[in-house]
PDB file of N, CA and C in Angstrom:
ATOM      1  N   UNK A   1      15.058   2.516  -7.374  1.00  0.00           N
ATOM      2  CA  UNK A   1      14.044   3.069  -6.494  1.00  0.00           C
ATOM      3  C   UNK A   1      12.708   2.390  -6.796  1.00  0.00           C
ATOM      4  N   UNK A   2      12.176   2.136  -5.947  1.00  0.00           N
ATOM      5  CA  UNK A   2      10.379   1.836  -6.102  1.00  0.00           C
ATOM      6  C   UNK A   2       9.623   2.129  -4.780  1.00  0.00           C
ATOM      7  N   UNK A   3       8.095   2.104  -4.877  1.00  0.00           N
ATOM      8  CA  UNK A   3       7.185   3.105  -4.262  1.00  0.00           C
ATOM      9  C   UNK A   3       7.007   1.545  -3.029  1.00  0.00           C
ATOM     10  N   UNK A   4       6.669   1.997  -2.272  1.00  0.00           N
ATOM     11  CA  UNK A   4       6.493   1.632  -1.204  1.00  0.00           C
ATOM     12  C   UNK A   4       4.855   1.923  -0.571  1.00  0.00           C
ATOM     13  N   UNK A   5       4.109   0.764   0.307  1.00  0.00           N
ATOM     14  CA  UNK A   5       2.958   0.967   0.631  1.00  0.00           C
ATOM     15  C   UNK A   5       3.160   1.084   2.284  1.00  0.00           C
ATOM     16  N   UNK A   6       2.888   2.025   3.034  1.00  0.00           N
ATOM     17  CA  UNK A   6       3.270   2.030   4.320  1.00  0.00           C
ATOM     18  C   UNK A   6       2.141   2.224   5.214  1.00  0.00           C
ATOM     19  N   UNK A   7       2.460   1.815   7.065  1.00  0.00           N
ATOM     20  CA  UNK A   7       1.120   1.811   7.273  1.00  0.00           C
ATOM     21  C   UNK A   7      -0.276   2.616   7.648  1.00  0.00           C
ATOM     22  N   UNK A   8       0.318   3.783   6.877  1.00  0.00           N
ATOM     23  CA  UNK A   8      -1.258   4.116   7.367  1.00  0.00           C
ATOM     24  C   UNK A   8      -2.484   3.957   6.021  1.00  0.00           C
ATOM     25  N   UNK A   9      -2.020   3.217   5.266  1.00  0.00           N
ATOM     26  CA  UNK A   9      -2.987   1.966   4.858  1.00  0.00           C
ATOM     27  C   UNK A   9      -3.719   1.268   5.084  1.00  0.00           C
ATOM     28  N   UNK A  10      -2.989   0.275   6.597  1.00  0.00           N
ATOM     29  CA  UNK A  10      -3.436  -0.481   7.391  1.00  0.00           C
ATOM     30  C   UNK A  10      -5.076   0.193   7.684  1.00  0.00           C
ATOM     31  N   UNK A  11      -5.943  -1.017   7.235  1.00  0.00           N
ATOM     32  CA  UNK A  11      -7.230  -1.028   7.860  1.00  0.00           C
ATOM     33  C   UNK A  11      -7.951  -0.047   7.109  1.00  0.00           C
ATOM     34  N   UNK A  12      -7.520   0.717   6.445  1.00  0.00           N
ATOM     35  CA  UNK A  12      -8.465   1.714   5.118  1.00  0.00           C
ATOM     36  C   UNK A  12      -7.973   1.044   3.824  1.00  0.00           C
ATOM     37  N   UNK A  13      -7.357   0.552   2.970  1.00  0.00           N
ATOM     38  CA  UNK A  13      -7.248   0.005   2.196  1.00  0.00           C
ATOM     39  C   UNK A  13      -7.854   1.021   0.660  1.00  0.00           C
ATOM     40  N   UNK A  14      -7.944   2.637   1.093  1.00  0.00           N
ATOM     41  CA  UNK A  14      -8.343   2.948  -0.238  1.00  0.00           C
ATOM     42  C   UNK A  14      -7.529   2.580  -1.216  1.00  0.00           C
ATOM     43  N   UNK A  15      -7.897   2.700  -2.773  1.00  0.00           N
ATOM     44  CA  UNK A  15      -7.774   1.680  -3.857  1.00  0.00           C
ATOM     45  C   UNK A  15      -7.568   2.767  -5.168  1.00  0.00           C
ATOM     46  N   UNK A  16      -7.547   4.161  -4.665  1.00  0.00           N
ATOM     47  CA  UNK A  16      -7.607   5.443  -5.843  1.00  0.00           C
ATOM     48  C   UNK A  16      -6.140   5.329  -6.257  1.00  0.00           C
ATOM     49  N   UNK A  17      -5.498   4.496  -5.845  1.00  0.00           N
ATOM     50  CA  UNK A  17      -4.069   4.731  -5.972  1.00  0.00           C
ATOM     51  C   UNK A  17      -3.796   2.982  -7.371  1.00  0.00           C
ATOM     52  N   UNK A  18      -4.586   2.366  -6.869  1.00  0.00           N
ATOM     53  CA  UNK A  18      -4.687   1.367  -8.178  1.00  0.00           C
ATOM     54  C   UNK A  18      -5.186   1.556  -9.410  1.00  0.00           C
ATOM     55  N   UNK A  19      -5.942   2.743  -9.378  1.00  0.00           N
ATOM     56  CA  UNK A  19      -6.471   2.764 -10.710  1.00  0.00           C
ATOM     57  C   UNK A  19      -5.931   4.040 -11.397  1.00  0.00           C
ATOM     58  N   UNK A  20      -4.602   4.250 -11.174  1.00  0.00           N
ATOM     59  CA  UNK A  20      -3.824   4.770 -12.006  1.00  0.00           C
ATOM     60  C   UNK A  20      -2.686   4.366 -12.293  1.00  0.00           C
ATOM     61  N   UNK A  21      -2.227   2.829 -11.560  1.00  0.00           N
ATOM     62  CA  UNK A  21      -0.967   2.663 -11.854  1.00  0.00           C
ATOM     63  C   UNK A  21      -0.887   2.128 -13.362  1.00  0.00           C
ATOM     64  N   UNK A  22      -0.162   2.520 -14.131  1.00  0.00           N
ATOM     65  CA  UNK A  22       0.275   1.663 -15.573  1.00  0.00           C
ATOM     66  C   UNK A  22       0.765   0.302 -15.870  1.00  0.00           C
ATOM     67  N   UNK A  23       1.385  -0.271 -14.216  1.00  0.00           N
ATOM     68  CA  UNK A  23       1.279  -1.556 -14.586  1.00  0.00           C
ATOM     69  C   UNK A  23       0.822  -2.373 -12.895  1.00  0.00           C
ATOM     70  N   UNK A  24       0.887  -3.294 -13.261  1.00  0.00           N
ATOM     71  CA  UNK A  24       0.283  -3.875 -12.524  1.00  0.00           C
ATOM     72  C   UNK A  24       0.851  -4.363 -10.968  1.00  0.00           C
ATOM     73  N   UNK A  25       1.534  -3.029 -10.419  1.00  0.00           N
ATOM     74  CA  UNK A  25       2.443  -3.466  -9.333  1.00  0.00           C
ATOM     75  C   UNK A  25       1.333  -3.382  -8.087  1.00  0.00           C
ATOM     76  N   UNK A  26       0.372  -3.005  -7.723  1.00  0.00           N
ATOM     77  CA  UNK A  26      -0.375  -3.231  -6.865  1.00  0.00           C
ATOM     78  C   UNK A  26      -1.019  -4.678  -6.335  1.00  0.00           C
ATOM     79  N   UNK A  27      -0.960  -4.995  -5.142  1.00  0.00           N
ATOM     80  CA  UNK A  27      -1.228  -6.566  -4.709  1.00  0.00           C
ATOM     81  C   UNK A  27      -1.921  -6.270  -3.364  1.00  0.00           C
ATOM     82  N   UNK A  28      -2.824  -7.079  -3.404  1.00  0.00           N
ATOM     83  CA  UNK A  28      -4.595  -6.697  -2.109  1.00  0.00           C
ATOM     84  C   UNK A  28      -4.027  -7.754  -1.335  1.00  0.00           C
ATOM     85  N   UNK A  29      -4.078  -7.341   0.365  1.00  0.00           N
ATOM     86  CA  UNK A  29      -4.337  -8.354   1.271  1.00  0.00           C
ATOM     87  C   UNK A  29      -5.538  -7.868   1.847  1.00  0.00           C
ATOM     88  N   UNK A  30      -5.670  -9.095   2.935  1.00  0.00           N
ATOM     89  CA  UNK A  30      -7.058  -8.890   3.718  1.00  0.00           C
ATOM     90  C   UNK A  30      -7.171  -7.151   4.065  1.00  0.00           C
ATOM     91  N   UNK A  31      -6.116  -6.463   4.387  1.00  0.00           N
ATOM     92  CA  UNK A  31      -7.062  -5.255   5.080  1.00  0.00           C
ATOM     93  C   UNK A  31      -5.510  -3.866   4.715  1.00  0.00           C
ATOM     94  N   UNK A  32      -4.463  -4.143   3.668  1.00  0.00           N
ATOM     95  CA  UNK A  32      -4.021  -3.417   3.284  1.00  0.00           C
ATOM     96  C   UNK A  32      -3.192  -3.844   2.047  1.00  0.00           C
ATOM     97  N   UNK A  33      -2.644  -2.407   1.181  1.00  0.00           N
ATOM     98  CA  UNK A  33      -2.267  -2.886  -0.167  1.00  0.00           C
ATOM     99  C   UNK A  33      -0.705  -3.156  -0.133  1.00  0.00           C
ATOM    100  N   UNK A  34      -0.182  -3.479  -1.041  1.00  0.00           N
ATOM    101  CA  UNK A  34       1.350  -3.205  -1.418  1.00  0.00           C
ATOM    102  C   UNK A  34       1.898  -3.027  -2.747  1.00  0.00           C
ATOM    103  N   UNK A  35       3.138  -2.672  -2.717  1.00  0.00           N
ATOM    104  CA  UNK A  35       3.437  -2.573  -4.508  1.00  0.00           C
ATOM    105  C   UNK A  35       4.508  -3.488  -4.607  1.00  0.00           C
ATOM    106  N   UNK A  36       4.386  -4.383  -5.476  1.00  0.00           N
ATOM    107  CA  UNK A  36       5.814  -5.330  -5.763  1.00  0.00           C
ATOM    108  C   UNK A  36       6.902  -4.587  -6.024  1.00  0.00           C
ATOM    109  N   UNK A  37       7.663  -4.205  -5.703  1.00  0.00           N
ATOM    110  CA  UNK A  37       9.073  -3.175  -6.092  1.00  0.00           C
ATOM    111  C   UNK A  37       9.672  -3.949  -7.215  1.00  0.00           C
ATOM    112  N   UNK A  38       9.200  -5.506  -8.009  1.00  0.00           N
ATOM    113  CA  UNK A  38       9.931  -5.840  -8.963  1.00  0.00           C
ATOM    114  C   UNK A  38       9.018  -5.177 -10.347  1.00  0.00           C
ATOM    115  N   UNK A  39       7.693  -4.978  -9.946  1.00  0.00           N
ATOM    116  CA  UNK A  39       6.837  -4.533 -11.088  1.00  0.00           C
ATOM    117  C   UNK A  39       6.733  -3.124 -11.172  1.00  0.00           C
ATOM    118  N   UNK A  40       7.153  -2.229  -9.905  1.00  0.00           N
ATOM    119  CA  UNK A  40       6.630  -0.869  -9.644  1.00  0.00           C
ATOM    120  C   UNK A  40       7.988  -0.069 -10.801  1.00  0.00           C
ATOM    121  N   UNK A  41       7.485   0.738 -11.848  1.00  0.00           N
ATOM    122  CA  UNK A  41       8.071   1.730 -12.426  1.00  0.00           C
ATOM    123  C   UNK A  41       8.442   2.992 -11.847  1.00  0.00           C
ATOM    124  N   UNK A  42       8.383   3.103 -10.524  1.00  0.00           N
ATOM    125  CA  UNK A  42       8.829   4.236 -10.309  1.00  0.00           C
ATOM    126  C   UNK A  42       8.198   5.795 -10.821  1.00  0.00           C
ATOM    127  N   UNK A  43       7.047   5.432 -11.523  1.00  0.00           N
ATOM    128  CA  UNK A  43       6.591   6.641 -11.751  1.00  0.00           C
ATOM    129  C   UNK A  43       5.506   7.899 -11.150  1.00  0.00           C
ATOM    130  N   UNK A  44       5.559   7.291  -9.734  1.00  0.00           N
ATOM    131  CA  UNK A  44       5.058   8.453  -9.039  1.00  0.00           C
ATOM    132  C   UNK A  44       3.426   8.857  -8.960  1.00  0.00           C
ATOM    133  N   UNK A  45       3.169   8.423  -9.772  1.00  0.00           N
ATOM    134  CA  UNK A  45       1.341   8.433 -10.134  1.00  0.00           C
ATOM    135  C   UNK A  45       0.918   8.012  -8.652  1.00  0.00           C
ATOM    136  N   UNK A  46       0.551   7.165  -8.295  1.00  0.00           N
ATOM    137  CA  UNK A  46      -0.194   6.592  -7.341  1.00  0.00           C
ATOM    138  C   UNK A  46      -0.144   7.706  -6.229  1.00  0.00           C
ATOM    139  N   UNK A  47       1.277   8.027  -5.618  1.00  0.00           N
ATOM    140  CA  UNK A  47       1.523   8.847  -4.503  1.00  0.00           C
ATOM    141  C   UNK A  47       0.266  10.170  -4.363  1.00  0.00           C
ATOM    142  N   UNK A  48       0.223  10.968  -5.466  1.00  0.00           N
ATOM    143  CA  UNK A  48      -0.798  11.964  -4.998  1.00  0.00           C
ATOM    144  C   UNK A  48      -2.241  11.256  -4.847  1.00  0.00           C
ATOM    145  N   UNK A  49      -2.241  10.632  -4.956  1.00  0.00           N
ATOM    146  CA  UNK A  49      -4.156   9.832  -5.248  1.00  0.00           C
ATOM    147  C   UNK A  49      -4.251   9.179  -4.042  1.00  0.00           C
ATOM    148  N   UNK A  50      -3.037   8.850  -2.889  1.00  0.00           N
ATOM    149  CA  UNK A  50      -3.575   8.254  -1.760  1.00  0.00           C
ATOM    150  C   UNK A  50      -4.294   9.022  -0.880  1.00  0.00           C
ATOM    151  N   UNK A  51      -5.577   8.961  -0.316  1.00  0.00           N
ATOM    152  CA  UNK A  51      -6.196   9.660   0.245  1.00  0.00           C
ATOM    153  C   UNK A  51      -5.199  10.099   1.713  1.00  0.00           C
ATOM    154  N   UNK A  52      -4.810   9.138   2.165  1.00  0.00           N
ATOM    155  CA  UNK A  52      -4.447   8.878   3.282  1.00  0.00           C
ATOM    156  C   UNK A  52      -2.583   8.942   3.747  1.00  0.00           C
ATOM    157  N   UNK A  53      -1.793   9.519   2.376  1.00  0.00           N
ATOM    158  CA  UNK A  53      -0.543   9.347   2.342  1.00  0.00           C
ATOM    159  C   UNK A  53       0.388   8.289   2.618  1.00  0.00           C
ATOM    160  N   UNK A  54      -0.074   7.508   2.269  1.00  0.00           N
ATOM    161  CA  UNK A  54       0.747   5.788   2.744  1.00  0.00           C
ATOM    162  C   UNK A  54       1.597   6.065   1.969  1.00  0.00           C
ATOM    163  N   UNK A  55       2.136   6.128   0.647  1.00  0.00           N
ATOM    164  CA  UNK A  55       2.784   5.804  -0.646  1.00  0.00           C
ATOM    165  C   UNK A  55       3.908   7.046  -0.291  1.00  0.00           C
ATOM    166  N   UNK A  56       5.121   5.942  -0.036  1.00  0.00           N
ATOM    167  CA  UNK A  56       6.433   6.995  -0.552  1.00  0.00           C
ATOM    168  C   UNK A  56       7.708   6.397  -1.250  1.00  0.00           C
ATOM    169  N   UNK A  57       8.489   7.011  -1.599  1.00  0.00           N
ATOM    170  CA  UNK A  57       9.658   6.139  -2.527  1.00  0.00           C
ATOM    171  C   UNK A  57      10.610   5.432  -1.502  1.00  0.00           C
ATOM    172  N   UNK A  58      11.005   4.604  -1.809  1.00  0.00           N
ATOM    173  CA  UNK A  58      12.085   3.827  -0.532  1.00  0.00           C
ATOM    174  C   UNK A  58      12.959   4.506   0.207  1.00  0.00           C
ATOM    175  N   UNK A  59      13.502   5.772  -0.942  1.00  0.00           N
ATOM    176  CA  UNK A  59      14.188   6.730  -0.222  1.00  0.00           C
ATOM    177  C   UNK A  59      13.608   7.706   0.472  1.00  0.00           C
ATOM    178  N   UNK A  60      12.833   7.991   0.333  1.00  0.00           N
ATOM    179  CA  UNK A  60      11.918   8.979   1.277  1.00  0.00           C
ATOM    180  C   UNK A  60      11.163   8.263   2.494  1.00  0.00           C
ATOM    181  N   UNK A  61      11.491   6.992   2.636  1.00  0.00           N
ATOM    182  CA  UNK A  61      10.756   6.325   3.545  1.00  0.00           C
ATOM    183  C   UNK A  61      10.669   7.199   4.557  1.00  0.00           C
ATOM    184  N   UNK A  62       9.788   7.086   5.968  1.00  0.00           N
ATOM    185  CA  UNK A  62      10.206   7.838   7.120  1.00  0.00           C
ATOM    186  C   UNK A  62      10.943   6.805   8.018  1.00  0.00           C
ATOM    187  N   UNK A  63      12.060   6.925   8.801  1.00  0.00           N
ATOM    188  CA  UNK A  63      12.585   5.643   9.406  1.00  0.00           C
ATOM    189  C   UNK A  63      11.846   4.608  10.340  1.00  0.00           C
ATOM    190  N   UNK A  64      10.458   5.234  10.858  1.00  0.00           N
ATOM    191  CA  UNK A  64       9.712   4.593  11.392  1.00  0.00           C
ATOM    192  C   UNK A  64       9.216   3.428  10.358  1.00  0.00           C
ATOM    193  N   UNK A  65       9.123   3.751   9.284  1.00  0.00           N
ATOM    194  CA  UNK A  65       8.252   2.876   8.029  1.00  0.00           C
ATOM    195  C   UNK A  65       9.058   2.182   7.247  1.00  0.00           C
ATOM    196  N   UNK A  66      10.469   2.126   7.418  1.00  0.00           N
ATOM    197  CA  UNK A  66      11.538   0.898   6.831  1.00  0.00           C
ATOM    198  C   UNK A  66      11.234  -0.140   6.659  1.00  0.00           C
ATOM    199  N   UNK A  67      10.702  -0.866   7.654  1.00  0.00           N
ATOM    200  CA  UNK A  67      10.558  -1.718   7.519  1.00  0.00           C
ATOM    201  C   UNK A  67       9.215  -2.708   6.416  1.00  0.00           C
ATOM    202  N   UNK A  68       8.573  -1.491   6.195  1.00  0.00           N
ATOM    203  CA  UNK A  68       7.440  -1.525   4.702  1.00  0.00           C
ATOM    204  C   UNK A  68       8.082  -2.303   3.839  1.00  0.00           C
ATOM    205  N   UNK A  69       9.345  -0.987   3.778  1.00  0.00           N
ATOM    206  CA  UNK A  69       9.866  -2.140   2.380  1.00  0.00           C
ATOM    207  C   UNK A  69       9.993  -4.131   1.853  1.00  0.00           C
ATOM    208  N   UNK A  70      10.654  -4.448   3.166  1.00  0.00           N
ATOM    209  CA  UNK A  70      10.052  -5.885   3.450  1.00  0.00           C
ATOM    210  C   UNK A  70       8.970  -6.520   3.453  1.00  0.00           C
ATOM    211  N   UNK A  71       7.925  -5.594   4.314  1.00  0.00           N
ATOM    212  CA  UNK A  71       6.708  -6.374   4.177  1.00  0.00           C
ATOM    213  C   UNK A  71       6.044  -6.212   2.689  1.00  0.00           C
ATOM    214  N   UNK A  72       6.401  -5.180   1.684  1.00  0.00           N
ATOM    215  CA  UNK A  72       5.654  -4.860   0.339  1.00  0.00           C
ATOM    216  C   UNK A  72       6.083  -6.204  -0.655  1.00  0.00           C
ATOM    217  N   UNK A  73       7.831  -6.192  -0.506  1.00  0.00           N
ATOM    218  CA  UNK A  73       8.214  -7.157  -0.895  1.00  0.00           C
ATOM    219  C   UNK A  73       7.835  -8.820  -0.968  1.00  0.00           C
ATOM    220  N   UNK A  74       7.166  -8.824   0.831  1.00  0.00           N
ATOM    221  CA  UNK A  74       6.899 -10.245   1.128  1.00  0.00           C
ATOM    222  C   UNK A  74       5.160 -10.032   0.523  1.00  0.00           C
ATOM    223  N   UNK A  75       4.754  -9.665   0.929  1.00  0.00           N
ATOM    224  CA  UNK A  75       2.808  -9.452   0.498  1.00  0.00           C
ATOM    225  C   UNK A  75       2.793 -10.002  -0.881  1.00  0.00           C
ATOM    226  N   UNK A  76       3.702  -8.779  -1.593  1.00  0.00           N
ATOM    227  CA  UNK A  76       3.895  -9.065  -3.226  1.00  0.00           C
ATOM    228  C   UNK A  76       3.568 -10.275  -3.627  1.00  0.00           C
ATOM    229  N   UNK A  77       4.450 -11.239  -3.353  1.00  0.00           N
ATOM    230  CA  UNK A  77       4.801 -12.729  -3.624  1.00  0.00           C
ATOM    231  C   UNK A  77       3.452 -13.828  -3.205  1.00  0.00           C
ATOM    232  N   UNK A  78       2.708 -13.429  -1.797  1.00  0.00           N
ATOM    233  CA  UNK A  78       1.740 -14.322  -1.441  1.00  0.00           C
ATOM    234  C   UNK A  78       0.312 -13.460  -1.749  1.00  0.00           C
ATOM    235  N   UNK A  79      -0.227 -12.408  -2.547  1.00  0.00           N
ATOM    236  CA  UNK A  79      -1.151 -11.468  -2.543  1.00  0.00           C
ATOM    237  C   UNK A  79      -1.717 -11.542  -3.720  1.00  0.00           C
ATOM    238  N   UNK A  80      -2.636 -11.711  -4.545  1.00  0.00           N
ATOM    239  CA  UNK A  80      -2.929 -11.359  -5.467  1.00  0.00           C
ATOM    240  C   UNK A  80      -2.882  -9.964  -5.575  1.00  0.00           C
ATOM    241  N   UNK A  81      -2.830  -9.313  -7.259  1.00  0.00           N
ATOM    242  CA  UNK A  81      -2.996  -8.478  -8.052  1.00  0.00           C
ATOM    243  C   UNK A  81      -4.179  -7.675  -7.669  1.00  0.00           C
ATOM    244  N   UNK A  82      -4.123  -6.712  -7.810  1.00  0.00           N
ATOM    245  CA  UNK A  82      -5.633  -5.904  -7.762  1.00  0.00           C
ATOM    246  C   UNK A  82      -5.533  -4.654  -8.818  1.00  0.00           C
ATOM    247  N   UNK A  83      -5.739  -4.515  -9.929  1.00  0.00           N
ATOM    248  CA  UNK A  83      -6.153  -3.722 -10.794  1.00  0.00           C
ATOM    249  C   UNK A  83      -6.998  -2.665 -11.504  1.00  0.00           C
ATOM    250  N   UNK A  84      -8.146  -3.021 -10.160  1.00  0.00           N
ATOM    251  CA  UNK A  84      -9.430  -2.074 -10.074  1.00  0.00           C
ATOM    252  C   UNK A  84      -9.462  -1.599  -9.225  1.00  0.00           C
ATOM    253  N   UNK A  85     -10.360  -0.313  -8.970  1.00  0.00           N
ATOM    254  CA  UNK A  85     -10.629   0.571  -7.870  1.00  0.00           C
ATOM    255  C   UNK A  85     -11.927  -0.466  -7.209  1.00  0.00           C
ATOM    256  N   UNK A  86     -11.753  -0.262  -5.794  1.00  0.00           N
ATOM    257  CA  UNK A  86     -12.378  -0.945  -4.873  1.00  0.00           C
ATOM    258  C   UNK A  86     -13.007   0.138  -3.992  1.00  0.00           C
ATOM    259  N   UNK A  87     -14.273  -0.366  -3.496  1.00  0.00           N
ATOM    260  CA  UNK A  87     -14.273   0.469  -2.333  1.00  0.00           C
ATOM    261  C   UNK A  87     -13.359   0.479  -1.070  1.00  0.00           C
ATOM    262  N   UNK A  88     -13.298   0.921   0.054  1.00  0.00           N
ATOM    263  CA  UNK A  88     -12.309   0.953   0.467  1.00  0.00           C
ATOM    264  C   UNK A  88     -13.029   0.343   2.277  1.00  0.00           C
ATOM    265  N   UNK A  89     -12.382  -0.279   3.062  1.00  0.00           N
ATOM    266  CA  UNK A  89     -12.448  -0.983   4.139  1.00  0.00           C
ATOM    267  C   UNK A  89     -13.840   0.363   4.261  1.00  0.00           C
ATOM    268  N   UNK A  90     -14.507  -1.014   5.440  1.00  0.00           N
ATOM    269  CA  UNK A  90     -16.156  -0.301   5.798  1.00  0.00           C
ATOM    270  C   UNK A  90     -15.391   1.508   6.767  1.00  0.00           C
ATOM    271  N   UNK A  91     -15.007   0.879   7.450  1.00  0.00           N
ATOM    272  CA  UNK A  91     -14.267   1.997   8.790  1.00  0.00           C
ATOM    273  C   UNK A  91     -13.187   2.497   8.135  1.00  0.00           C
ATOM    274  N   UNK A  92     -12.366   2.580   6.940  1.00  0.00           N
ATOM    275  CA  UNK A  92     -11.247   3.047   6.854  1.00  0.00           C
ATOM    276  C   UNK A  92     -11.140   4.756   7.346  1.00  0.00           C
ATOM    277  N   UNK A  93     -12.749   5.634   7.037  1.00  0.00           N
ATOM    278  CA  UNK A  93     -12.323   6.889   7.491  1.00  0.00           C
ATOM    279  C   UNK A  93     -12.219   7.157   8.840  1.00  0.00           C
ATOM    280  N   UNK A  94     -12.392   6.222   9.706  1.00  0.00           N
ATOM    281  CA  UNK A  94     -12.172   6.127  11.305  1.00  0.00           C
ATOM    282  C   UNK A  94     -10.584   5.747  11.255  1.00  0.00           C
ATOM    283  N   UNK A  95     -10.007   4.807  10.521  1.00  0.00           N
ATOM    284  CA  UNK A  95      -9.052   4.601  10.906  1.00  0.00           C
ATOM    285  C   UNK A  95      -7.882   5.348  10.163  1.00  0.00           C
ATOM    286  N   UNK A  96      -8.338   6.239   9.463  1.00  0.00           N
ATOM    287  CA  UNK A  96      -7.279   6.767   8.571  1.00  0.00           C
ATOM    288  C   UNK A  96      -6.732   8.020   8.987  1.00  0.00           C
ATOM    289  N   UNK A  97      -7.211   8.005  10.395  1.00  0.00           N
ATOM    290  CA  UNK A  97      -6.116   8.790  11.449  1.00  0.00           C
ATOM    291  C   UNK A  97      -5.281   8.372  12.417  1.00  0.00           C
ATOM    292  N   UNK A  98      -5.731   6.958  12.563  1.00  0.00           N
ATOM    293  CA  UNK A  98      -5.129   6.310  14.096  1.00  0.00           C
ATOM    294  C   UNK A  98      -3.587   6.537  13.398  1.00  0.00           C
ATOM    295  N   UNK A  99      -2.398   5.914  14.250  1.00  0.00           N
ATOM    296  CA  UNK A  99      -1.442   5.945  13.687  1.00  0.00           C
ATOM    297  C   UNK A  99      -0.728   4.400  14.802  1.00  0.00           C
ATOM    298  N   UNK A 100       0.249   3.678  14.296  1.00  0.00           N
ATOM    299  CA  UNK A 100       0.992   2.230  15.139  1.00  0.00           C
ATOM    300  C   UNK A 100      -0.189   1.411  14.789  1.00  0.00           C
ATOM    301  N   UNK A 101      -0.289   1.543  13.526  1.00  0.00           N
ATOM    302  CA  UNK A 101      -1.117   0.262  12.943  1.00  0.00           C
ATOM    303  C   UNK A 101      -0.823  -1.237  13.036  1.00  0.00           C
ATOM    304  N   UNK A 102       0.151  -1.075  12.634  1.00  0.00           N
ATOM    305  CA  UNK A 102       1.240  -2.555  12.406  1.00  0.00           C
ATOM    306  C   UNK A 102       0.681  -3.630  12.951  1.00  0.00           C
ATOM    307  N   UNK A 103       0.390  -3.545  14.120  1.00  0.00           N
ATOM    308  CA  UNK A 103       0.063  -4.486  15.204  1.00  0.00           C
ATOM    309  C   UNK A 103      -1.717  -5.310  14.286  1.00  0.00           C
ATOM    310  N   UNK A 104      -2.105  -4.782  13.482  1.00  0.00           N
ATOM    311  CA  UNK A 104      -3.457  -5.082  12.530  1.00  0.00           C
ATOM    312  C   UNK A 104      -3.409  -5.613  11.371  1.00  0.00           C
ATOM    313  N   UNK A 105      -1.792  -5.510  10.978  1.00  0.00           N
ATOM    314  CA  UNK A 105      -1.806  -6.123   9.471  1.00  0.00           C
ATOM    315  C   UNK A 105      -1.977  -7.391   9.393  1.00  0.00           C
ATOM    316  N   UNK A 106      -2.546  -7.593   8.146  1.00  0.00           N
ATOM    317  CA  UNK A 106      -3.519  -8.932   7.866  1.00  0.00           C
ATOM    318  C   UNK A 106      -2.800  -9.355   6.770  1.00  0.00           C
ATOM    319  N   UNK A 107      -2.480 -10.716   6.772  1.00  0.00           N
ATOM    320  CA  UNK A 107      -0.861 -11.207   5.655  1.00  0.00           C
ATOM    321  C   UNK A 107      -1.898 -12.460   5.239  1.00  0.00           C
ATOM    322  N   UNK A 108      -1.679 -12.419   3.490  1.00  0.00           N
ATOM    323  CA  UNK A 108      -2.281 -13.161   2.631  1.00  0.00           C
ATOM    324  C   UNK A 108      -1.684 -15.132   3.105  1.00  0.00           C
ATOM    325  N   UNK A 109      -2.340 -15.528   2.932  1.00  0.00           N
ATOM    326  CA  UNK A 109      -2.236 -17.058   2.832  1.00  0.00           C
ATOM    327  C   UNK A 109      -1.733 -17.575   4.098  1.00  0.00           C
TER     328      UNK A 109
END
């Protein structure tokens, strides 16, 4: 099992969820996060700290958000690390209701 970043992330990018993970599975693109599922421990921390509920376990995915798992996987690999709390996108509290984000995600390199 590992945690998954899904999209209602997209375009808020809060960061309260990085500065509790224990290791370093969190990875920043332009305008949302992901967790490497090869680094993520499975330990659940991050999930309550998302402001915005993005973060769920692969098995709890919702079937609309399956397809996360791929994109967390692919981000992982081309994304740098992010280890600190950040502020979070200028508009994220405007957008941290919209919902069919997808169509906005912003892919590293």
């Amino acid at each position: 099992m590992t945690y998954v970043v899904t999209e209602n992330c997209i375009l808020c990018k809060y960061t309260d969820c990085v500065d509790v993970c224990p290791v370093e599975a969190f990875h920043e693109g332009p305008n949302f996060l992901v967790i490497n599922p090869d680094e993520c421990i499975d330990c659940d921390v991050c999930v309550p700290e998302c402001p915005v509920e993005a973060i769920f376990s692969d098995v709890d995915l919702p079937p609309e958000q399956e397809k996360f798992i791929e994109i967390n996987a692919e981000m992982a690999k081309q994304c740098p690390v992010i280890t600190e709390k950040k502020a979070p996108l200028p508009d994220a509290d405007e957008w941290s209701e919209v919902k069919e984000k997808l169509r906005y995600l912003e892919r590293c390199g």
